[in-house]
Protein backbone atom coordinates (compact mmCIF):
# COMPACT_ATOMS: atom_id res chain seq x y z
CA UNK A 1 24.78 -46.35 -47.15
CA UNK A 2 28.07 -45.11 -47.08
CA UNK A 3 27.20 -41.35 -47.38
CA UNK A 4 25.27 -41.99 -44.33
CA UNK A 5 28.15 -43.65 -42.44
CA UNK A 6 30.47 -40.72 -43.37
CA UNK A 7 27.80 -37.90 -41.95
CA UNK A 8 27.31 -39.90 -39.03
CA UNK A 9 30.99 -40.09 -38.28
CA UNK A 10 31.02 -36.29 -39.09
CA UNK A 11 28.45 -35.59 -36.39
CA UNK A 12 29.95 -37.82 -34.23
CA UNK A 13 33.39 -36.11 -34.99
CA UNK A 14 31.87 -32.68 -33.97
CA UNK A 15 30.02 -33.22 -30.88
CA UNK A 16 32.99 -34.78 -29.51
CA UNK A 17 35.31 -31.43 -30.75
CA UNK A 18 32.26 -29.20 -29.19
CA UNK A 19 32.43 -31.24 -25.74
CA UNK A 20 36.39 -30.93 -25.78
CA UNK A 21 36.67 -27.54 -26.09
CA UNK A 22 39.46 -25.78 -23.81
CA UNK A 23 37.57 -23.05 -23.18
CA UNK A 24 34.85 -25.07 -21.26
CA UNK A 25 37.89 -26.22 -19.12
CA UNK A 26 39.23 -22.75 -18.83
CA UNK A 27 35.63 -21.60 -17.45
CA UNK A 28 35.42 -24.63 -14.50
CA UNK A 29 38.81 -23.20 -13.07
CA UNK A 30 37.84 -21.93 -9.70
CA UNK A 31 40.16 -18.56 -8.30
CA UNK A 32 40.48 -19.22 -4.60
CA UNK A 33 40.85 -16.42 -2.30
CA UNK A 34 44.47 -17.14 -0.64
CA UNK A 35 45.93 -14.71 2.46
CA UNK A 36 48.53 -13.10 0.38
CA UNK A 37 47.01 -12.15 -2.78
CA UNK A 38 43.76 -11.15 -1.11
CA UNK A 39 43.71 -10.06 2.11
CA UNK A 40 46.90 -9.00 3.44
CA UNK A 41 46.54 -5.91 2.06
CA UNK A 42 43.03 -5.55 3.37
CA UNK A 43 44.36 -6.35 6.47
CA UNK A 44 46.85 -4.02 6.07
CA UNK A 45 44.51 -1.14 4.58
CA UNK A 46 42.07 -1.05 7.12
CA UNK A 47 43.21 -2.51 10.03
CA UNK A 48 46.39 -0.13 10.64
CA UNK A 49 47.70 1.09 13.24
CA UNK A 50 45.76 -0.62 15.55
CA UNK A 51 46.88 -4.26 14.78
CA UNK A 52 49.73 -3.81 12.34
CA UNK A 53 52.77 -3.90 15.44
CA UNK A 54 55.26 -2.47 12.97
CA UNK A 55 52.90 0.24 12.52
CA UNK A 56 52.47 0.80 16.60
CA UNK A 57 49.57 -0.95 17.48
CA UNK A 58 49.46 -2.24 20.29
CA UNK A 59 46.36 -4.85 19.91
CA UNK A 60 46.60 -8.47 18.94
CA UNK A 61 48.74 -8.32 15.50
CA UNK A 62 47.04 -8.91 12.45
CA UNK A 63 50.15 -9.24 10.91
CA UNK A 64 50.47 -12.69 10.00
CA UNK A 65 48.63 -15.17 8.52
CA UNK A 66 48.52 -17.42 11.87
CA UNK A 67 46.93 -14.57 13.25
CA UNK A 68 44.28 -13.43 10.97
CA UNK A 69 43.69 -16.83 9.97
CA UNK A 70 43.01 -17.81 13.86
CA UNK A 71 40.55 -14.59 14.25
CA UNK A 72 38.79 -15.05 10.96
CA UNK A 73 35.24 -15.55 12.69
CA UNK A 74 36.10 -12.58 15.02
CA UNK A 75 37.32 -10.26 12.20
CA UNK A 76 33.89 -10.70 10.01
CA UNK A 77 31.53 -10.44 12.94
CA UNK A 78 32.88 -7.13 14.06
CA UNK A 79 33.43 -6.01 10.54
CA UNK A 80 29.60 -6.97 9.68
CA UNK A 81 28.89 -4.65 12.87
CA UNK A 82 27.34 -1.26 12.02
CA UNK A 83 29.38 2.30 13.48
CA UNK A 84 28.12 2.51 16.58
CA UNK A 85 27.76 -0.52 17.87
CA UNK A 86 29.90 -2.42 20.28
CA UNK A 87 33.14 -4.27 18.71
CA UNK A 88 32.64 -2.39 15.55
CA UNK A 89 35.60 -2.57 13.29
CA UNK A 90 37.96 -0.47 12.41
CA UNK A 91 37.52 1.36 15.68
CA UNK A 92 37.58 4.59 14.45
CA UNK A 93 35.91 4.53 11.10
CA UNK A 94 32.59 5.75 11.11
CA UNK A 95 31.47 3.99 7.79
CA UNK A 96 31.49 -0.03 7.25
CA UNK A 97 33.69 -1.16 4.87
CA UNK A 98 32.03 -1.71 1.88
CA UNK A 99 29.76 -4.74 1.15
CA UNK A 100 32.95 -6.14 -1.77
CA UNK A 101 35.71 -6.23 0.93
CA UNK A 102 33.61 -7.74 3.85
CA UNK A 103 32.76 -10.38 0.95
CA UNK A 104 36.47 -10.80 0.29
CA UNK A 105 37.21 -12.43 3.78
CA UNK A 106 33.95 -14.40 3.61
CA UNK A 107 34.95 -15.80 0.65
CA UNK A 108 38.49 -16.58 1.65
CA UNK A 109 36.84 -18.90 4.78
CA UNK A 110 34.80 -20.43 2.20
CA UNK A 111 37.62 -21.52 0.25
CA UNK A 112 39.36 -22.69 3.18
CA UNK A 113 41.54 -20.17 4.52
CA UNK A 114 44.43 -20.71 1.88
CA UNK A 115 47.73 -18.75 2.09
C-alpha cells in the first residue's frame, strides 16, 4: 500500500511538472504587429517620395502614425490592386509588393493597429 501511494504521488508529481512547463508559456506569447517596429519602415520603403513630405511628396503624408493608422483600409485596398489598375499602389511600381509585406499591414489591423 504504501509503494502504491508513493508512485501515485510520483505521477501526480510529474504531470503537474509536464503541465507547468515554461516553455508552454513561452509558446502562447502572441508578437503583435505595432507601427514602429513593423511598418514604418514599410511605409517608408515603398511609399517614398510620394507620401513621405520630408522626402517631397506632396500627397497626404504617410508619415505618422495618425496618418497611416487613419488610411489603413485605403492603404491595403490599393496595395491588394494589381499594376494597372486604377488606385494601384505605389504609383509607379509596376510589380505588387510581395504577398509577406501586404500581409504585414493586414496583420497589424488585426492586432489592432498598435504603435
Amino acid at each position: 500500500m504504501n509503494k502504491f501511494v508513493i508512485i501515485a504521488g510520483l505521477l501526480s508529481m510529474s504531470f503537474l511538472l509536464v503541465y507547468c512547463n515554461p516553455s508552454k508559456k513561452a509558446a502562447k506569447t502572441v508578437v503583435k504587429t505595432g507601427y514602429a517596429n513593423d511598418i514604418s519602415a514599410l511605409v517608408v520603403s515603398n511609399c517614398s517620395p510620394c507620401h513621405i513630405p520630408a522626402n517631397g511628396g506632396k500627397k497626404k503624408p504617410y508619415d505618422s502614425y495618425a496618418n497611416v493608422k487613419t488610411d489603413i483600409d485605403e492603404i491595403i485596398r490599393r496595395i491588394e490592386l494589381n499594376p494597372g489598375e486604377k488606385g494601384f499602389m505605389p504609383m509607379r511600381k509596376t510589380t505588387k509588393l510581395s504577398d509577406s509585406v501586404i500581409a504585414v499591414f493586414k496583420k497589424w489591423k488585426e492586432d489592432g493597429l498598435g504603435e
